[in-house]
C-alpha atoms as a PDB file:
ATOM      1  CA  UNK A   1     -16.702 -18.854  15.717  1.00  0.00           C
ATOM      2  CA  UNK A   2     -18.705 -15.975  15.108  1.00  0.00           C
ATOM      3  CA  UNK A   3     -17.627 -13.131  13.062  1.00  0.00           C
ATOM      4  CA  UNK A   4     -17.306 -10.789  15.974  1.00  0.00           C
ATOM      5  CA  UNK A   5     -14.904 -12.920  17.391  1.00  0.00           C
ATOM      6  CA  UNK A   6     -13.215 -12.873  14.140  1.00  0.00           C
ATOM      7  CA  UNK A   7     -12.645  -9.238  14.135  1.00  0.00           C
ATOM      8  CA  UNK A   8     -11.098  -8.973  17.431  1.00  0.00           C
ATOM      9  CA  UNK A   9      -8.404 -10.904  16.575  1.00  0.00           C
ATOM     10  CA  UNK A  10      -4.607 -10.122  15.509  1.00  0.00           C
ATOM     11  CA  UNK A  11      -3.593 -10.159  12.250  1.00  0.00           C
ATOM     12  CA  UNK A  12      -1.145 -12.553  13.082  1.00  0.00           C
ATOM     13  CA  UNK A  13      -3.970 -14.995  14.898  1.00  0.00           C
ATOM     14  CA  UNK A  14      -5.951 -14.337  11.167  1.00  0.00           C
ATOM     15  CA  UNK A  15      -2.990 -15.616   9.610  1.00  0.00           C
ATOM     16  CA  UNK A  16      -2.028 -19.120  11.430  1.00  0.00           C
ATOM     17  CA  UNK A  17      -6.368 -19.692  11.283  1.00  0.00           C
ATOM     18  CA  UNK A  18      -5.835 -18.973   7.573  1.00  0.00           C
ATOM     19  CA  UNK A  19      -3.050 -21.458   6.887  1.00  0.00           C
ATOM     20  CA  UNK A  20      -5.173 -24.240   8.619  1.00  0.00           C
ATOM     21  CA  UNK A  21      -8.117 -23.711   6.343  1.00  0.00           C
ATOM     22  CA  UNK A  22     -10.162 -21.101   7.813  1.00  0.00           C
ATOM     23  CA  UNK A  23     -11.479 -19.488   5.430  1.00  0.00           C
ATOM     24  CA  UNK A  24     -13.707 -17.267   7.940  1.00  0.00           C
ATOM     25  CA  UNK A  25     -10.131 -16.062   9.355  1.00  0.00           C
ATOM     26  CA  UNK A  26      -9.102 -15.661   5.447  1.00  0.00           C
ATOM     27  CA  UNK A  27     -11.835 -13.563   4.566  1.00  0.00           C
ATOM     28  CA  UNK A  28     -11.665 -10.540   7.969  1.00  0.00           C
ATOM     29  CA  UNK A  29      -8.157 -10.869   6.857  1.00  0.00           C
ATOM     30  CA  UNK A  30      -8.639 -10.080   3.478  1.00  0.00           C
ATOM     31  CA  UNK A  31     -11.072  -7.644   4.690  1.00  0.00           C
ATOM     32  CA  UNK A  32      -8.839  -5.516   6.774  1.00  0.00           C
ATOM     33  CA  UNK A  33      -5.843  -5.563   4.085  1.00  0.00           C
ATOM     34  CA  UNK A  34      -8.160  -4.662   1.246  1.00  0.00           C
ATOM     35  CA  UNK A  35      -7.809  -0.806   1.802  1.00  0.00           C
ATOM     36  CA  UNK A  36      -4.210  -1.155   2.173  1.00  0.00           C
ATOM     37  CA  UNK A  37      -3.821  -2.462  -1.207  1.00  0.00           C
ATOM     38  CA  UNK A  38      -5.686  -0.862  -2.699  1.00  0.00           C
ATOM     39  CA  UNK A  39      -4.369   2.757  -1.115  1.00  0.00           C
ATOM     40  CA  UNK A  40      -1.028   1.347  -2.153  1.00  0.00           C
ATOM     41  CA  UNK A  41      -1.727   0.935  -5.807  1.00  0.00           C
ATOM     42  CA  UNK A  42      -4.190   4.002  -6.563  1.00  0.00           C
ATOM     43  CA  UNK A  43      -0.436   5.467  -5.313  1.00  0.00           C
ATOM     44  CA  UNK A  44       2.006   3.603  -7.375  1.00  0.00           C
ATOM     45  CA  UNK A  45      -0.435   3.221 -10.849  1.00  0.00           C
ATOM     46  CA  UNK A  46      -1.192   5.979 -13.158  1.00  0.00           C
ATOM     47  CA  UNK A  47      -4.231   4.702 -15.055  1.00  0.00           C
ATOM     48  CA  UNK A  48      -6.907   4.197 -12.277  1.00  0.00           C
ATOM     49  CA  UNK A  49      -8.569   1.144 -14.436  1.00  0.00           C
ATOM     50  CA  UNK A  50      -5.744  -1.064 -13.346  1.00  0.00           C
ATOM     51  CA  UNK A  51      -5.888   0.147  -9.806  1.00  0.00           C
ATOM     52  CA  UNK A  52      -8.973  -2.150  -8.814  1.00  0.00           C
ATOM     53  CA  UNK A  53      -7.544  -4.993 -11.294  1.00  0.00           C
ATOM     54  CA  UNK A  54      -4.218  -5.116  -9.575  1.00  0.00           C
ATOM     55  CA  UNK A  55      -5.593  -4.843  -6.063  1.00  0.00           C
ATOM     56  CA  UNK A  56      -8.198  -8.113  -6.868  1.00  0.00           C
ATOM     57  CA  UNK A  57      -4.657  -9.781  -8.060  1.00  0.00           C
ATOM     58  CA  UNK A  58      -2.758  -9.011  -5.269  1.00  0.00           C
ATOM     59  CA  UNK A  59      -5.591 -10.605  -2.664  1.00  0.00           C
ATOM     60  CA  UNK A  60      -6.351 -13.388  -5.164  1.00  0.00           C
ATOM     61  CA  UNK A  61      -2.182 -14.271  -4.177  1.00  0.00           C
ATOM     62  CA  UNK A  62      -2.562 -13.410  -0.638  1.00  0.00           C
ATOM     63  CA  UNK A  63      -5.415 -15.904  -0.373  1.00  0.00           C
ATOM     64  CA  UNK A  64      -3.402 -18.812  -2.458  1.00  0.00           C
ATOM     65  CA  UNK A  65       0.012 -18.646  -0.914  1.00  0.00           C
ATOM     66  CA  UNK A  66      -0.951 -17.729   2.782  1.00  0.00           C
ATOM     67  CA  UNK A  67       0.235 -21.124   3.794  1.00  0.00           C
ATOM     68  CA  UNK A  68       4.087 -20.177   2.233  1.00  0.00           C
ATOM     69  CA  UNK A  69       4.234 -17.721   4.551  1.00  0.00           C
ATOM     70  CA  UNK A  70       6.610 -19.337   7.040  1.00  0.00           C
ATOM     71  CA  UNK A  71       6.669 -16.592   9.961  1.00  0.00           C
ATOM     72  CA  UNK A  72       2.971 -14.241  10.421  1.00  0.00           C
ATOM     73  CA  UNK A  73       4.767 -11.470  11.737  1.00  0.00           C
ATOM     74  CA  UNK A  74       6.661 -10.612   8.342  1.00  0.00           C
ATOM     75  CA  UNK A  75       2.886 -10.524   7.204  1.00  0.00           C
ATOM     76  CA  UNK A  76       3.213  -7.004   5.845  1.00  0.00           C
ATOM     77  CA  UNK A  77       6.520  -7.011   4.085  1.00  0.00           C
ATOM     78  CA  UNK A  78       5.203 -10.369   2.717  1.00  0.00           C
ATOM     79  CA  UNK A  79       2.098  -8.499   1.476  1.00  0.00           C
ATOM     80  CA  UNK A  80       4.224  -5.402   0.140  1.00  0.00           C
ATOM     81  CA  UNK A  81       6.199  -7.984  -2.108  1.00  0.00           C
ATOM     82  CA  UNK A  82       3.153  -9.128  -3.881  1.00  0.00           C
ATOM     83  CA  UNK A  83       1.867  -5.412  -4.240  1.00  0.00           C
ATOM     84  CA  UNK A  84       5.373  -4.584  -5.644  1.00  0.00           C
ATOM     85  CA  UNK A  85       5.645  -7.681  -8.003  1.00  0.00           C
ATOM     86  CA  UNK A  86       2.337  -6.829  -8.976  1.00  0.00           C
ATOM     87  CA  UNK A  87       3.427  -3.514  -9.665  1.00  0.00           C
ATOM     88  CA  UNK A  88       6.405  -3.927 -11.624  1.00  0.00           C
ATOM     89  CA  UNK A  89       4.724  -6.674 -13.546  1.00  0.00           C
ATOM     90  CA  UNK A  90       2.066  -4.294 -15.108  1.00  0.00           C
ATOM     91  CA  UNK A  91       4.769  -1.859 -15.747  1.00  0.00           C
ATOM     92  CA  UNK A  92       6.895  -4.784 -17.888  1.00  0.00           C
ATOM     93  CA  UNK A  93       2.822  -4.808 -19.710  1.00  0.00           C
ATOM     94  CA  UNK A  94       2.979  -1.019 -20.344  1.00  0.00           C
ATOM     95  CA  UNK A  95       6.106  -1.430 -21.955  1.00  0.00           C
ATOM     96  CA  UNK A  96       5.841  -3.782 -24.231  1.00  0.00           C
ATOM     97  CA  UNK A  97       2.783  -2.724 -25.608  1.00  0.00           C
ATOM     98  CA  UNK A  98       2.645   0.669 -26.681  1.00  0.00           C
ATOM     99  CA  UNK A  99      -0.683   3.391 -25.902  1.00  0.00           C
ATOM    100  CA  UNK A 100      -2.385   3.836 -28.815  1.00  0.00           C
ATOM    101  CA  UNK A 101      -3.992   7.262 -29.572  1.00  0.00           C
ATOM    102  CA  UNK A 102      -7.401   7.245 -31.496  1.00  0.00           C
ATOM    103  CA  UNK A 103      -7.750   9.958 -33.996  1.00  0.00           C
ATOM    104  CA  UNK A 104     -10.987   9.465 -35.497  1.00  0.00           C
ATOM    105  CA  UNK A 105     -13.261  11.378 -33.249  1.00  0.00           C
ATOM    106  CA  UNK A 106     -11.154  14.776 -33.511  1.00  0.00           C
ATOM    107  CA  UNK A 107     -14.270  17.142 -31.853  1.00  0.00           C
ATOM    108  CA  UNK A 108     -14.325  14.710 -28.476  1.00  0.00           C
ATOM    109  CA  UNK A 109     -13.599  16.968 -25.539  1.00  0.00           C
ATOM    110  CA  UNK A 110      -9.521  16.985 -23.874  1.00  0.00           C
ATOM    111  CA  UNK A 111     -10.411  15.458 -20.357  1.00  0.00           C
ATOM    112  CA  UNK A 112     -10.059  18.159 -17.842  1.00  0.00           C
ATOM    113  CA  UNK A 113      -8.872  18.308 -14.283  1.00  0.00           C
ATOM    114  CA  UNK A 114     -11.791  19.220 -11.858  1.00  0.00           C
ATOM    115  CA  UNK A 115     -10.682  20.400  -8.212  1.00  0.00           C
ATOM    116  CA  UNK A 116     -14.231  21.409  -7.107  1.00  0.00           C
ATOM    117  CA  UNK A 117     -16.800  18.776  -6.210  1.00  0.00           C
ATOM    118  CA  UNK A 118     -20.013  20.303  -6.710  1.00  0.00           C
ATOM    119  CA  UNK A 119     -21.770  17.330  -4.091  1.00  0.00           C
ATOM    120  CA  UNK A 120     -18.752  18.544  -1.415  1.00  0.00           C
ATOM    121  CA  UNK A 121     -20.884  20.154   1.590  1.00  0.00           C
ATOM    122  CA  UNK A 122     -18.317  21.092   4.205  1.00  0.00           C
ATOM    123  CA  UNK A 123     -16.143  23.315   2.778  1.00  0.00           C
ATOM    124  CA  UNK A 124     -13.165  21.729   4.854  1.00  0.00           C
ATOM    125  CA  UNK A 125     -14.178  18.223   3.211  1.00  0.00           C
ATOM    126  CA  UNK A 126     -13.542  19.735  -0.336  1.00  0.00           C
ATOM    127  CA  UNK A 127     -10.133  21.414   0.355  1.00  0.00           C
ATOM    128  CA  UNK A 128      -8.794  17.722   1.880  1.00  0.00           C
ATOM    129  CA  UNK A 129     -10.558  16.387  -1.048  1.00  0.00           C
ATOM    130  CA  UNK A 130      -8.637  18.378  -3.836  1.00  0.00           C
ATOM    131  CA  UNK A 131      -5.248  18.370  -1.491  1.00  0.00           C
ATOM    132  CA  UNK A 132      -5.795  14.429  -1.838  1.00  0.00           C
ATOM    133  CA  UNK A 133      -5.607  15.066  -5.569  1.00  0.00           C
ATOM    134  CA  UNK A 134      -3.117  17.051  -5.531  1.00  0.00           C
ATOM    135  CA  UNK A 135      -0.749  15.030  -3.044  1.00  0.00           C
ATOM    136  CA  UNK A 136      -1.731  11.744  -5.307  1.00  0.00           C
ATOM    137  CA  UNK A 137      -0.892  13.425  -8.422  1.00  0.00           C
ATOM    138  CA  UNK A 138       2.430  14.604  -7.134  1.00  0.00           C
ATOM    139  CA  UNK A 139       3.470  10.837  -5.910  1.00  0.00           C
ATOM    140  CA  UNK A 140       2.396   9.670  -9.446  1.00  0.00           C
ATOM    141  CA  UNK A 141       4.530  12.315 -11.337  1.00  0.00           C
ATOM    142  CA  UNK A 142       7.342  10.615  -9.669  1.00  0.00           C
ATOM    143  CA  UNK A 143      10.535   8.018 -11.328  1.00  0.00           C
ATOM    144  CA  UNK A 144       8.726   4.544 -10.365  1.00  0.00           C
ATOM    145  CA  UNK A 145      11.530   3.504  -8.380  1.00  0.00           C
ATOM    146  CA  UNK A 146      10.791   6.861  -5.946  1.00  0.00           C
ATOM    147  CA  UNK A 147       7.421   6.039  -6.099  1.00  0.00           C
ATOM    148  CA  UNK A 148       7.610   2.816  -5.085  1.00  0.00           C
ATOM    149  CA  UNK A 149       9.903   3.594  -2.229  1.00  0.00           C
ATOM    150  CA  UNK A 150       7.985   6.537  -0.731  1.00  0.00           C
ATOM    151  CA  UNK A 151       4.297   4.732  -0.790  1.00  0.00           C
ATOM    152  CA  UNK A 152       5.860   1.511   0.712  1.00  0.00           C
ATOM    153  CA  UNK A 153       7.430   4.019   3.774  1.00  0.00           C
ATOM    154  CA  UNK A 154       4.763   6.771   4.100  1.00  0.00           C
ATOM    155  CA  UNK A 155       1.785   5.141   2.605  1.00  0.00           C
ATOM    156  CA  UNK A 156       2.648   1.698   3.887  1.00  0.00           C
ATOM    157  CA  UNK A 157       4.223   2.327   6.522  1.00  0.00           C
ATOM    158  CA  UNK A 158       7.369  -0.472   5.788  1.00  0.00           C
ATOM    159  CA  UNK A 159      10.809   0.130   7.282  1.00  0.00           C
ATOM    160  CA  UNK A 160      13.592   0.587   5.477  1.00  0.00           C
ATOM    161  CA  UNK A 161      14.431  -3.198   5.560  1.00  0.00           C
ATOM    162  CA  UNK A 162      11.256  -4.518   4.429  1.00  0.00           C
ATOM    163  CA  UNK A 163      11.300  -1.945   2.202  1.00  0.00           C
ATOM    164  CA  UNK A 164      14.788  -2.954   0.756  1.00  0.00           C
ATOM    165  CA  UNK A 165      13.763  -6.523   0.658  1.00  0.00           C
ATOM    166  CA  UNK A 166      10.773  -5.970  -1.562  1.00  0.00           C
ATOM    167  CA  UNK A 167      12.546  -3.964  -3.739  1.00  0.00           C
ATOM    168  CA  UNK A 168      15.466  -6.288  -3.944  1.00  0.00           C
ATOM    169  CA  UNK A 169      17.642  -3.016  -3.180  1.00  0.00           C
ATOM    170  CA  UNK A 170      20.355  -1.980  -0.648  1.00  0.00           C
ATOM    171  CA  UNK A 171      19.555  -0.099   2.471  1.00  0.00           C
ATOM    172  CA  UNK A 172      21.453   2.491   1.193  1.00  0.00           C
ATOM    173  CA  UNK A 173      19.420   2.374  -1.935  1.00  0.00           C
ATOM    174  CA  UNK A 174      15.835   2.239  -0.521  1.00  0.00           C
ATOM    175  CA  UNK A 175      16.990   5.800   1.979  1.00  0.00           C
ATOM    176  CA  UNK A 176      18.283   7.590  -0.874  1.00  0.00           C
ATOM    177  CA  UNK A 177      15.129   7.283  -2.886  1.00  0.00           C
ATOM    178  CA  UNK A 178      13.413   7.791  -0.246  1.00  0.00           C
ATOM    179  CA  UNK A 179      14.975  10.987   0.429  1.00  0.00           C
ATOM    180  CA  UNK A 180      15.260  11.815  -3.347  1.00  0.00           C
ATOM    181  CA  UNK A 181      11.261  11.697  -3.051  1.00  0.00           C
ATOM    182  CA  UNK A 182      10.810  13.479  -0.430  1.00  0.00           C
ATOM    183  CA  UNK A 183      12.553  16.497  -1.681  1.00  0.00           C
ATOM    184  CA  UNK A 184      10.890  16.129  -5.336  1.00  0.00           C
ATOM    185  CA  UNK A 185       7.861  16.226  -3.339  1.00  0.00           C
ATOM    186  CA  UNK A 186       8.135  19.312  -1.252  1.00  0.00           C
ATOM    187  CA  UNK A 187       9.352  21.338  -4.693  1.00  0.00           C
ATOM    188  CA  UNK A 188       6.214  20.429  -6.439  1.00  0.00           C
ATOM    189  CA  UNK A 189       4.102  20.910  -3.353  1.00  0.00           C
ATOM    190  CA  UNK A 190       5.415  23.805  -1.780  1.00  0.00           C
ATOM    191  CA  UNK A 191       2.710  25.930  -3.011  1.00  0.00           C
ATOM    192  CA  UNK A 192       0.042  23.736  -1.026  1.00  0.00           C
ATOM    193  CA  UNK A 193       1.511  22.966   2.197  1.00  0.00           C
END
Protein backbone atom coordinates (compact mmCIF):
# COMPACT_ATOMS: atom_id res chain seq x y z
CA UNK A 1 0.00 0.00 0.00
CA UNK A 2 1.09 3.33 -0.63
CA UNK A 3 1.20 5.96 1.93
CA UNK A 4 -1.64 7.91 0.44
CA UNK A 5 -3.75 5.14 0.88
CA UNK A 6 -2.54 5.01 4.34
CA UNK A 7 -3.75 8.37 5.22
CA UNK A 8 -7.19 7.98 4.07
CA UNK A 9 -7.91 5.51 6.32
CA UNK A 10 -9.82 5.39 9.85
CA UNK A 11 -8.15 5.35 12.82
CA UNK A 12 -9.81 2.36 13.67
CA UNK A 13 -8.68 0.57 10.10
CA UNK A 14 -4.86 2.00 11.36
CA UNK A 15 -5.40 0.14 14.37
CA UNK A 16 -6.53 -3.63 13.34
CA UNK A 17 -3.43 -3.07 10.29
CA UNK A 18 -1.29 -2.22 13.33
CA UNK A 19 -2.06 -5.27 15.46
CA UNK A 20 -1.27 -7.55 12.40
CA UNK A 21 2.18 -6.12 11.96
CA UNK A 22 1.87 -3.20 9.82
CA UNK A 23 4.08 -1.13 10.75
CA UNK A 24 3.24 1.38 7.72
CA UNK A 25 -0.41 1.53 9.43
CA UNK A 26 1.62 1.96 12.92
CA UNK A 27 3.57 4.74 11.87
CA UNK A 28 0.32 7.35 10.02
CA UNK A 29 -1.12 6.24 13.23
CA UNK A 30 1.44 7.38 15.34
CA UNK A 31 1.61 10.25 13.09
CA UNK A 32 -1.84 11.58 13.50
CA UNK A 33 -1.87 10.98 17.48
CA UNK A 34 1.48 12.66 17.93
CA UNK A 35 -0.04 16.25 18.29
CA UNK A 36 -2.59 14.97 20.54
CA UNK A 37 -0.13 13.88 22.99
CA UNK A 38 1.80 16.01 22.91
CA UNK A 39 -1.03 19.04 23.21
CA UNK A 40 -2.17 16.92 26.12
CA UNK A 41 1.01 16.98 28.10
CA UNK A 42 2.47 20.62 27.28
CA UNK A 43 -1.24 20.99 29.26
CA UNK A 44 -0.94 18.74 32.18
CA UNK A 45 3.24 19.25 32.81
CA UNK A 46 4.76 22.29 34.23
CA UNK A 47 8.42 21.97 33.22
CA UNK A 48 8.30 21.94 29.34
CA UNK A 49 11.65 19.58 29.26
CA UNK A 50 9.51 16.66 30.22
CA UNK A 51 6.79 17.58 27.82
CA UNK A 52 8.64 16.07 24.65
CA UNK A 53 10.13 13.16 27.01
CA UNK A 54 6.74 12.07 28.16
CA UNK A 55 5.07 12.41 24.79
CA UNK A 56 8.11 9.97 23.08
CA UNK A 57 7.02 7.56 26.20
CA UNK A 58 3.59 7.61 25.71
CA UNK A 59 3.96 6.58 21.69
CA UNK A 60 6.89 4.29 22.52
CA UNK A 61 3.64 2.30 24.68
CA UNK A 62 1.16 2.96 22.07
CA UNK A 63 3.42 1.25 19.54
CA UNK A 64 4.26 -1.90 22.03
CA UNK A 65 0.86 -2.72 23.41
CA UNK A 66 -1.36 -1.88 20.28
CA UNK A 67 -2.09 -5.53 19.98
CA UNK A 68 -3.72 -5.47 23.92
CA UNK A 69 -6.05 -3.32 22.73
CA UNK A 70 -9.02 -5.67 22.48
CA UNK A 71 -11.79 -3.27 20.85
CA UNK A 72 -10.22 -0.10 18.22
CA UNK A 73 -12.98 2.01 18.94
CA UNK A 74 -12.00 2.63 22.74
CA UNK A 75 -8.72 3.75 20.87
CA UNK A 76 -8.77 7.17 22.50
CA UNK A 77 -9.68 6.47 26.06
CA UNK A 78 -7.06 3.67 25.64
CA UNK A 79 -4.56 6.35 24.54
CA UNK A 80 -5.71 8.91 27.38
CA UNK A 81 -4.81 6.09 30.00
CA UNK A 82 -1.27 5.90 28.92
CA UNK A 83 -1.02 9.83 28.74
CA UNK A 84 -2.51 9.86 32.31
CA UNK A 85 -0.29 6.98 33.73
CA UNK A 86 2.39 8.72 32.17
CA UNK A 87 1.40 11.69 33.85
CA UNK A 88 0.94 10.69 37.27
CA UNK A 89 4.06 8.62 37.05
CA UNK A 90 6.38 11.71 36.56
CA UNK A 91 4.50 13.42 39.24
CA UNK A 92 5.30 10.23 41.85
CA UNK A 93 9.30 11.38 40.22
CA UNK A 94 8.77 15.04 41.26
CA UNK A 95 7.96 13.98 44.54
CA UNK A 96 10.31 11.96 45.63
CA UNK A 97 13.07 13.86 44.55
CA UNK A 98 13.15 17.25 45.64
CA UNK A 99 14.15 20.65 43.09
CA UNK A 100 17.26 21.74 43.96
CA UNK A 101 18.07 25.51 43.79
CA UNK A 102 21.70 26.50 42.70
CA UNK A 103 23.10 29.40 44.54
CA UNK A 104 26.42 29.86 43.22
CA UNK A 105 25.86 32.10 40.30
CA UNK A 106 23.88 34.87 42.42
CA UNK A 107 24.20 37.81 39.36
CA UNK A 108 22.38 35.21 36.67
CA UNK A 109 19.27 36.98 35.44
CA UNK A 110 15.39 35.84 37.18
CA UNK A 111 13.81 34.32 33.91
CA UNK A 112 11.15 36.64 32.77
CA UNK A 113 7.79 36.20 31.16
CA UNK A 114 7.76 37.63 27.53
CA UNK A 115 4.15 38.20 25.94
CA UNK A 116 5.46 39.99 22.79
CA UNK A 117 7.12 38.03 20.01
CA UNK A 118 9.24 40.35 18.27
CA UNK A 119 9.20 37.72 14.83
CA UNK A 120 5.02 37.92 15.27
CA UNK A 121 3.90 39.78 11.88
CA UNK A 122 0.12 39.83 12.01
CA UNK A 123 -0.80 41.54 14.83
CA UNK A 124 -3.88 39.10 15.30
CA UNK A 125 -1.23 36.10 15.26
CA UNK A 126 0.54 37.67 18.37
CA UNK A 127 -2.59 38.38 20.52
CA UNK A 128 -3.71 34.36 19.94
CA UNK A 129 -0.14 33.75 20.54
CA UNK A 130 0.13 35.40 24.10
CA UNK A 131 -3.78 34.35 24.87
CA UNK A 132 -2.26 30.72 24.21
CA UNK A 133 0.14 31.57 27.02
CA UNK A 134 -1.98 32.86 29.01
CA UNK A 135 -4.86 30.12 28.71
CA UNK A 136 -1.84 27.37 29.15
CA UNK A 137 -0.54 29.02 32.12
CA UNK A 138 -3.93 29.22 33.74
CA UNK A 139 -4.62 25.23 33.14
CA UNK A 140 -1.11 24.65 34.68
CA UNK A 141 -1.77 26.81 37.85
CA UNK A 142 -4.43 24.33 38.46
CA UNK A 143 -4.74 21.15 41.54
CA UNK A 144 -3.44 18.18 39.14
CA UNK A 145 -6.47 16.32 39.62
CA UNK A 146 -8.50 19.55 37.84
CA UNK A 147 -5.98 19.62 35.45
CA UNK A 148 -6.09 16.38 34.47
CA UNK A 149 -9.83 16.33 34.21
CA UNK A 150 -10.31 19.54 32.19
CA UNK A 151 -7.43 18.73 29.39
CA UNK A 152 -8.79 15.12 29.04
CA UNK A 153 -12.60 16.90 28.35
CA UNK A 154 -11.71 20.20 26.59
CA UNK A 155 -8.30 19.50 25.31
CA UNK A 156 -8.99 15.86 24.58
CA UNK A 157 -12.07 15.86 23.95
CA UNK A 158 -12.97 12.43 26.33
CA UNK A 159 -16.44 12.02 27.81
CA UNK A 160 -17.09 11.90 31.10
CA UNK A 161 -16.83 8.03 31.14
CA UNK A 162 -13.62 7.65 29.50
CA UNK A 163 -12.65 10.29 31.41
CA UNK A 164 -13.67 8.55 34.76
CA UNK A 165 -12.11 5.38 33.64
CA UNK A 166 -8.68 6.84 33.13
CA UNK A 167 -8.74 8.50 36.15
CA UNK A 168 -9.99 5.53 38.06
CA UNK A 169 -12.72 8.08 39.50
CA UNK A 170 -16.56 8.20 39.80
CA UNK A 171 -18.70 9.97 37.32
CA UNK A 172 -19.63 12.09 39.89
CA UNK A 173 -16.02 12.73 40.60
CA UNK A 174 -14.64 13.40 37.06
CA UNK A 175 -18.02 16.34 36.61
CA UNK A 176 -17.23 17.97 39.73
CA UNK A 177 -13.65 18.62 38.85
CA UNK A 178 -14.52 19.34 35.87
CA UNK A 179 -16.77 21.98 36.92
CA UNK A 180 -14.44 23.00 39.85
CA UNK A 181 -12.00 23.87 36.79
CA UNK A 182 -13.99 25.50 34.89
CA UNK A 183 -14.93 28.07 37.38
CA UNK A 184 -11.14 28.42 38.69
CA UNK A 185 -10.59 29.12 35.17
CA UNK A 186 -12.98 31.86 34.32
CA UNK A 187 -11.78 33.78 37.83
CA UNK A 188 -8.26 33.83 36.70
CA UNK A 189 -9.19 34.59 33.12
CA UNK A 190 -11.84 36.92 33.34
CA UNK A 191 -9.67 39.75 32.55
CA UNK A 192 -8.83 38.16 29.00
CA UNK A 193 -11.93 36.79 27.70
Amino acid sequence: MSALQYKKMSAEELIVLSQQNDYKALEELIRREQKNVFAAFSYLCSKKENVSDLTQEALLRVAKNINSLKNPRLFKGWLNQIVTNLFYDELRKTQRRPETVSLDDENEEPLKFQLTDKKCKPPEKCISSELEKIIKSAVLSLPEQFRIAIVLREFQGLSYEEIAEATNSSIGTVKSRIARARGRLQQDLKAYI
